[in-house]
Protein backbone atom coordinates (compact mmCIF):
# COMPACT_ATOMS: atom_id res chain seq x y z
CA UNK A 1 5.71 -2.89 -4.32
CA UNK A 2 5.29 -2.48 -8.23
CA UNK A 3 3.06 0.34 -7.88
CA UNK A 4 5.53 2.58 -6.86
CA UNK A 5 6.60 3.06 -10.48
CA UNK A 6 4.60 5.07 -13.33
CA UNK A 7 3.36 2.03 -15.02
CA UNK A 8 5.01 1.93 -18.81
CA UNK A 9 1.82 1.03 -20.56
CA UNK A 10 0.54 3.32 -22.77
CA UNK A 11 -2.56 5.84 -21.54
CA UNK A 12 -4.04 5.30 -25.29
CA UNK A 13 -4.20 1.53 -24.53
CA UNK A 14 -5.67 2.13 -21.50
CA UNK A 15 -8.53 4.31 -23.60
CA UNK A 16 -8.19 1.90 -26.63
CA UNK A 17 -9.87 -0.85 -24.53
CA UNK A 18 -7.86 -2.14 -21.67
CA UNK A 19 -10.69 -0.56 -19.42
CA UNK A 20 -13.50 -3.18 -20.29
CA UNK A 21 -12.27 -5.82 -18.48
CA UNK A 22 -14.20 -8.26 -16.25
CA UNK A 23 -13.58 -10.48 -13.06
CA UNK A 24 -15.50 -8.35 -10.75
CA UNK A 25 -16.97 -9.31 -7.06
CA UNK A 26 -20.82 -10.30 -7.74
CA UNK A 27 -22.01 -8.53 -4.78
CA UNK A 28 -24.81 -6.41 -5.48
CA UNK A 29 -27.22 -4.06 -2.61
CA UNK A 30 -28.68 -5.48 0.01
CA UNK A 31 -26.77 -8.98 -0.12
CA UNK A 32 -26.32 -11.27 2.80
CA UNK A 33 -24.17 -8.95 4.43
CA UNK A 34 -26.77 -6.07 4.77
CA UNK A 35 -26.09 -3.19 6.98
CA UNK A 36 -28.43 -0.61 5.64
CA UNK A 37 -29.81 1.30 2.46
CA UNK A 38 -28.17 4.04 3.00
CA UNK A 39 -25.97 4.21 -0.31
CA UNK A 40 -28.99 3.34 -2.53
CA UNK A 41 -28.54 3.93 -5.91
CA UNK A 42 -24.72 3.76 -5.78
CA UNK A 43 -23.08 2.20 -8.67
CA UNK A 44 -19.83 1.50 -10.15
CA UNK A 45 -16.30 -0.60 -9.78
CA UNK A 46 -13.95 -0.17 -7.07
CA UNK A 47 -10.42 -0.38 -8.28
CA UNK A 48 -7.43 -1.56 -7.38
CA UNK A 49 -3.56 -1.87 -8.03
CA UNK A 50 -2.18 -5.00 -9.29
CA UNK A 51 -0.61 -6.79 -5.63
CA UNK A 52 -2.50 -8.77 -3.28
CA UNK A 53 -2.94 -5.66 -0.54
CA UNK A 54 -5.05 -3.49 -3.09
CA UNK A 55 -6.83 -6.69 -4.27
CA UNK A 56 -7.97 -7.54 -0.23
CA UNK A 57 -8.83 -3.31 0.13
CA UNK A 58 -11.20 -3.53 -3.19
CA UNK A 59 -12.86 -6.36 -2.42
CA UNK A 60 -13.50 -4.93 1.02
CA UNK A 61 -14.71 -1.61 0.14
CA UNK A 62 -17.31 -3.48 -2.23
CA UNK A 63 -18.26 -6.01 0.43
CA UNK A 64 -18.77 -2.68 2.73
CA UNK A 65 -20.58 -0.52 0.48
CA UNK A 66 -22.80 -3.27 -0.92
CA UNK A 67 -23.61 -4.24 2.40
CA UNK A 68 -25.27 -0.62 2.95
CA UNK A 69 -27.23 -0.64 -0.17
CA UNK A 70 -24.52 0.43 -3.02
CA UNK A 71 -24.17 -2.08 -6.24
CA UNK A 72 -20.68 -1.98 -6.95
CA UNK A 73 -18.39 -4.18 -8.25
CA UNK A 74 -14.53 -4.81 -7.23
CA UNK A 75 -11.94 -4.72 -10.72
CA UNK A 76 -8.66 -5.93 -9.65
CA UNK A 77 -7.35 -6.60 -13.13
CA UNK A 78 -5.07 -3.14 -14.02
CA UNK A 79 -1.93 -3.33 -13.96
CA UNK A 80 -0.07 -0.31 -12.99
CA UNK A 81 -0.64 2.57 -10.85
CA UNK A 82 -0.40 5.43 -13.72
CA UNK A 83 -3.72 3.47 -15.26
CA UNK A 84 -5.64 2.80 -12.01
CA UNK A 85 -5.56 6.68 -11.32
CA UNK A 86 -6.60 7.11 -14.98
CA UNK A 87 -9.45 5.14 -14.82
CA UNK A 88 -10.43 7.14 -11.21
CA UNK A 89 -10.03 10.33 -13.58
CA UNK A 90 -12.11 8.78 -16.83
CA UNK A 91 -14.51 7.49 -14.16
CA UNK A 92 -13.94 4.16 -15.09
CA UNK A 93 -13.48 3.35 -11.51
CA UNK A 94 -16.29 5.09 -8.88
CA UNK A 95 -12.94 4.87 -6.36
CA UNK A 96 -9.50 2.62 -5.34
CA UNK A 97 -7.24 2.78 -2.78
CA UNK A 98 -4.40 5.18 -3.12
CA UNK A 99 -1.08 5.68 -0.74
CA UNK A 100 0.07 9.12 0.06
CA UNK A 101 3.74 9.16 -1.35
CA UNK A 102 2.59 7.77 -4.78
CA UNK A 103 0.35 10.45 -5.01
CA UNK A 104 3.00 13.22 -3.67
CA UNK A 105 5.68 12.04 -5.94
CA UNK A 106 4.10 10.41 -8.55
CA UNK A 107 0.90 12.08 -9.51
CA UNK A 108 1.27 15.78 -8.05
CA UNK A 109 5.65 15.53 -9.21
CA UNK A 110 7.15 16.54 -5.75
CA UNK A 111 10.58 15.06 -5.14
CA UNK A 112 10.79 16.07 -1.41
CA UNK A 113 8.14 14.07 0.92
CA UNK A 114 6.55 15.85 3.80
CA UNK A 115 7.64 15.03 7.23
CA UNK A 116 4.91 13.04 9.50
CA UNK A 117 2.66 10.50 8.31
CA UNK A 118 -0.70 13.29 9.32
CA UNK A 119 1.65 16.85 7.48
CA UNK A 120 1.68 14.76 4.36
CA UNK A 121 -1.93 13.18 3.89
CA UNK A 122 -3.15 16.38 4.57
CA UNK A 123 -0.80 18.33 1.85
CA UNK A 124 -1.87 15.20 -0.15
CA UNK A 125 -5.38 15.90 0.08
CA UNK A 126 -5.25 19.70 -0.81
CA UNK A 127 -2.53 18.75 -3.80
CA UNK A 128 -5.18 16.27 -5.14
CA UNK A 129 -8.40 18.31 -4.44
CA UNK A 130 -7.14 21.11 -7.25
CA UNK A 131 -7.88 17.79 -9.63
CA UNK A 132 -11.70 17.02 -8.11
CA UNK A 133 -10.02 13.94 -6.01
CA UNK A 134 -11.21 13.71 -2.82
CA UNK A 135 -9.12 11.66 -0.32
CA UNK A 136 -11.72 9.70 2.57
CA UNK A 137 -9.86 9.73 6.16
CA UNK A 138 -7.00 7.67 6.02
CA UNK A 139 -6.21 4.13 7.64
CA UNK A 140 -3.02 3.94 10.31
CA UNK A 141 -1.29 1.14 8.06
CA UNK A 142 1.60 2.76 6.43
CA UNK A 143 2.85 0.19 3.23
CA UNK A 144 6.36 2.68 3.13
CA UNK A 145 10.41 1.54 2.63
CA UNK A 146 11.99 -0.29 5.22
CA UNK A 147 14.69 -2.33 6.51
CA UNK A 148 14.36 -5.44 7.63
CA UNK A 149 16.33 -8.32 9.92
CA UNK A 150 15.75 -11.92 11.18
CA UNK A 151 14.65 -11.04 14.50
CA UNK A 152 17.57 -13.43 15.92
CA UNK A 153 20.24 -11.24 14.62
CA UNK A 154 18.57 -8.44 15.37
CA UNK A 155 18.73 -9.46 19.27
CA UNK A 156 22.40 -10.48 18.56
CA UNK A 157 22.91 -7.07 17.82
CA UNK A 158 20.80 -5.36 19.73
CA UNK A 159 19.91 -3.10 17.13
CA UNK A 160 16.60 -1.84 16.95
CA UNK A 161 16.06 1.27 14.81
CA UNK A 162 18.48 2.33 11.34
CA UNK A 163 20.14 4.86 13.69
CA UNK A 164 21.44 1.72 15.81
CA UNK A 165 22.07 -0.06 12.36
CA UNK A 166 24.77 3.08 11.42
CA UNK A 167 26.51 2.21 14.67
CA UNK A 168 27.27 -0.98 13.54
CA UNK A 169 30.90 -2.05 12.87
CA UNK A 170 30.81 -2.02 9.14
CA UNK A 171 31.44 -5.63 8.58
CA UNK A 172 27.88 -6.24 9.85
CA UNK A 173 26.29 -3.29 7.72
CA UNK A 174 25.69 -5.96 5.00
CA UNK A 175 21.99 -4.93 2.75
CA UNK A 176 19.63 -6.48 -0.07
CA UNK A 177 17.87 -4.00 -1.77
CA UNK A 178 16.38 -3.52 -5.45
CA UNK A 179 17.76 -1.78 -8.52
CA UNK A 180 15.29 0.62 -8.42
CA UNK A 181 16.09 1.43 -4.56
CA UNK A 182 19.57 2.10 -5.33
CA UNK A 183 19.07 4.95 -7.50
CA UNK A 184 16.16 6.98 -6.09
CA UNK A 185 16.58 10.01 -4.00
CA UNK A 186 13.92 8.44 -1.51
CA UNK A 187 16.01 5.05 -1.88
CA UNK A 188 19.61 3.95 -0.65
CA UNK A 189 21.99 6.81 -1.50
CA UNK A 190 19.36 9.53 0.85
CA UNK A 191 19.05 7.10 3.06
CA UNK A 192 22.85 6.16 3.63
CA UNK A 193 23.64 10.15 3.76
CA UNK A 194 21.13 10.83 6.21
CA UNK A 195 21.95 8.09 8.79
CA UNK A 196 25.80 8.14 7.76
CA UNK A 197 25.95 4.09 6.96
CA UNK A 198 29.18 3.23 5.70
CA UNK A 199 29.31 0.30 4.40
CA UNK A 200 31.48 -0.34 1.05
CA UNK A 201 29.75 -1.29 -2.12
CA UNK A 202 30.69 -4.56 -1.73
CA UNK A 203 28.70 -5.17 1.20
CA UNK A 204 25.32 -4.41 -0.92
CA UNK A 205 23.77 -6.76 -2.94
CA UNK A 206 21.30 -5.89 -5.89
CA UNK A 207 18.18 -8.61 -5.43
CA UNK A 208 14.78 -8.59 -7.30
CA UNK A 209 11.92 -7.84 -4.46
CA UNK A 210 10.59 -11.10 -3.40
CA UNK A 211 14.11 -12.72 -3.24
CA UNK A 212 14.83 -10.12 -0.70
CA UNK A 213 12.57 -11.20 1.90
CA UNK A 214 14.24 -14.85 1.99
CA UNK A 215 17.42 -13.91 1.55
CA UNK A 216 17.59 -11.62 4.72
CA UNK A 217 15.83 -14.45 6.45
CA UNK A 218 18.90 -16.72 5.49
CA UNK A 219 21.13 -14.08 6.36
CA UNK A 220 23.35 -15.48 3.84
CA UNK A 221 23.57 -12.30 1.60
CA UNK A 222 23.11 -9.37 3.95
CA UNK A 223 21.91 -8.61 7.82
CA UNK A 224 19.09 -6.33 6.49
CA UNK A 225 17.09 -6.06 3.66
CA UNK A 226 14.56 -3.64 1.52
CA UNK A 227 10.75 -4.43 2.21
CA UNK A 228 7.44 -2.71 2.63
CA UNK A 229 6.34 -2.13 5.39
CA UNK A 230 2.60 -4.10 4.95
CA UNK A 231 4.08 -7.23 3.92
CA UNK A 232 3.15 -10.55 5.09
CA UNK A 233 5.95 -12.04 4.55
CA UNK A 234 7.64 -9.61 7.50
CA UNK A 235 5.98 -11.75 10.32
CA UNK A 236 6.05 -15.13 8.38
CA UNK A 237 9.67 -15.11 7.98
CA UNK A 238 10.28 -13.85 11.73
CA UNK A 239 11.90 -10.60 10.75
CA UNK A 240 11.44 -7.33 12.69
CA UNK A 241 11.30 -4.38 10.85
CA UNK A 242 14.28 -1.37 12.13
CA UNK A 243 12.19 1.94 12.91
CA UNK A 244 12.96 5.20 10.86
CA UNK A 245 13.94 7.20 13.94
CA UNK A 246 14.84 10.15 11.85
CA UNK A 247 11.65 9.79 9.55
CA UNK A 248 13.65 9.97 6.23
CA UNK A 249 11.31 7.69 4.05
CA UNK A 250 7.92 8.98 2.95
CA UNK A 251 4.99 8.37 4.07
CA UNK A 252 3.09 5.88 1.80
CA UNK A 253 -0.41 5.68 4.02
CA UNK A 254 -3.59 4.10 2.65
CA UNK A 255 -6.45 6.21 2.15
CA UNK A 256 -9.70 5.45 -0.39
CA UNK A 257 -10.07 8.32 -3.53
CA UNK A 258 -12.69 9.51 -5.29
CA UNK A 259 -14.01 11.89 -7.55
CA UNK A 260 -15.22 15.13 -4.85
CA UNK A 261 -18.13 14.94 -7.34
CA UNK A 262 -19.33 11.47 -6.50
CA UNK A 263 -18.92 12.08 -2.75
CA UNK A 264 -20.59 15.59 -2.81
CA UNK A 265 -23.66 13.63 -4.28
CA UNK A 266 -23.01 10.30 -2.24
CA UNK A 267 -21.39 11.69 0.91
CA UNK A 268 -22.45 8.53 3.12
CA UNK A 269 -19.64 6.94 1.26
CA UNK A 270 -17.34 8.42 3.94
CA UNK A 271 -19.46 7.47 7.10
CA UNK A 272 -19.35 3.82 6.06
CA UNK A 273 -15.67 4.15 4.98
CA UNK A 274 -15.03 5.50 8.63
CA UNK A 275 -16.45 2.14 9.77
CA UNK A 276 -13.25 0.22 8.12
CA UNK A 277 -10.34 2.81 7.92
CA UNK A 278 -9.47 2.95 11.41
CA UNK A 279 -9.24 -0.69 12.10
CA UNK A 280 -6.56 -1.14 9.27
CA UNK A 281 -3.41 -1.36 10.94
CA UNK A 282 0.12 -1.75 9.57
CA UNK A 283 -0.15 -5.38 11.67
CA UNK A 284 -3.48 -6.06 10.33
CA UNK A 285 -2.40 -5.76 7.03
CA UNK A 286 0.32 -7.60 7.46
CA UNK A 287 -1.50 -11.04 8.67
CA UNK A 288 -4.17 -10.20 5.74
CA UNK A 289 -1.11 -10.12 2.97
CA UNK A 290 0.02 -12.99 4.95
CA UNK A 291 -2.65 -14.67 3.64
CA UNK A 292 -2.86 -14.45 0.53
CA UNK A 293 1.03 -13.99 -0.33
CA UNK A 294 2.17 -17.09 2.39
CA UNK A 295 -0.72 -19.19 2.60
CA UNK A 296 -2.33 -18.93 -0.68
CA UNK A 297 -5.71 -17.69 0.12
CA UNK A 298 -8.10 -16.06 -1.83
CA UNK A 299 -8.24 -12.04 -1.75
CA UNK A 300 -11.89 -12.01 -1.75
CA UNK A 301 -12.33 -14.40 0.97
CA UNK A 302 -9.89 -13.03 2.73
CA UNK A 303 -11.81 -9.91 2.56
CA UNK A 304 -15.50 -11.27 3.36
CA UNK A 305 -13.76 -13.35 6.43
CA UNK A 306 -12.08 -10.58 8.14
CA UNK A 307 -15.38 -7.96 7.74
CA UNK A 308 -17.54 -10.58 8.62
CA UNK A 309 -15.22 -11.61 12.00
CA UNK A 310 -15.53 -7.86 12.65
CA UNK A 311 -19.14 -7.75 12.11
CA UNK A 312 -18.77 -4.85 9.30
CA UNK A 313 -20.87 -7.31 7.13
């Protein structure tokens, strides 16, 4: 998941110009999909990060607002989450999707993640309220680390959480992860201290991201490999993902920002937000991503299809 890096580009290009960018949803109030009126007068674009999740989540919380009177647009064409939350804070954006950890670590400069997925939204939330962001209820998917294995091996080796996986002889403790993974206290040398892995150097290969997901499905390179969590490529490669039994990754759980300004002087925002949230599932986003990162779909109809099959729009 790029976004989980400061993106390298420049702020002052992001001011320069890099802001007026189009290819925007055309939605407008009271389209096809009209619900109500009751976020008349509502304007804006709804941002997103530059991977196919946050594209399908903007286009949706258009689509949703829209469909209750707002006029906003959808602007999926950032790159980076350092200038998506800029924008939020220049009001470029009216609001985006944002994940917990990034905002923990990243924006607010903790190293340390709060234990439980509810303990860190809500320190989160307060963290980010001191800079007028407000943080609408958050959805159940989390998009966080994990570890992932064909599920045929997995059954082969009955292993079914990363506690099982330190148990392993270390011949099968084989792992594809990222350069970036290997270095970070949140990434493989926390993780192998707190669940006591032991396998030698040799047994861990250095992959870029999306090689990793076919490469533990080969099983060629290593048993078990870095993903996220969300990704669609999880089911459509028959892997099963090993639970964090002792919690040690952050939680990196979905939840839409905003200024607190815009909601204190929109606040139906969040009871039409509340509508969508709670039916976003780590498995739901999943087949979604699945969609467009497998099967080649388009984010915005995957967007319209799945609010419209769940009568949102």
């Amino acid at each position: 998941m790029t976004s989980r890096t400061l993106a390298t580009a420049t702020l002052a290009a992001l001011a320069a110009g890099a802001l007026l960018l189009t290819g925007c949803t055309a939605g407008g109030a009271g389209g096809s999909g009209a619900k109500g009126d009751e976020l008349e007068g509502l304007t804006g674009e709804i941002g997103s990060k530059d991977f196919s999740e946050q594209y399908i989540l903007a286009y949706m919380t258009a689509e949703l607002l829209n469909a209750h009177g707002a006029d906003v647009e959808a602007n999926t064409k950032l790159v980076g989450s350092a200038n998506v939350r800029q924008a939020l804070e220049n009001d470029q954006f009216l609001g985006y999707w944002e994940y917990t950890g990034t905002s923990w670590i990243t924006y607010n400069g903790n190293t340390t993640p709060v234990q439980g997925a509810e303990a860190q939204f809500e320190a989160v939330k307060e963290a980010d309220a001191e800079s007028g962001i407000a943080w609408l209820d958050p959805a159940p998917f989390n998009n966080t680390y994990a570890f992932a294995i064909r599920q045929s091996e997995a059954d082969k080796l009955g292993v079914k959480t990363l506690s099982d996986v330190a148990k392993l002889p270390s011949a099968d403790q084989t792992f594809c992860i990222e350069s970036e993974f290997s270095t970070r206290d949140d990434g493989w040398p926390g993780l192998s201290a707190a669940y006591g892995f032991d396998a030698p150097a040799a047994n861990v290969t250095m992959l870029d991201t999306g090689v990793i997901y076919t490469a533990t499905q080969k099983g060629d390179d290593c048993n078990f490999g870095e993903v996220f969590q969300t990704d669609g490529r999880i089911p459509a490669l028959d892997l099963v993902v090993m639970e964090d039994d002792k919690e040690f990754f952050p939680s990196y759980q979905g939840g839409f920002t905003l200024k607190q300004s815009t909601l204190d002087e929109h606040p139906g925002i969040a009871d039409v937000l509340a509508e969508l949230s709670p039916l976003l599932t780590t498995e739901v986003m999943q087949t979604l991503n699945a969609k467009v990162d497998v099967d080649g779909e388009d984010p915005e109809d995957v967007a319209i299809e799945w609010l419209e099959d769940q009568g949102l729009i």
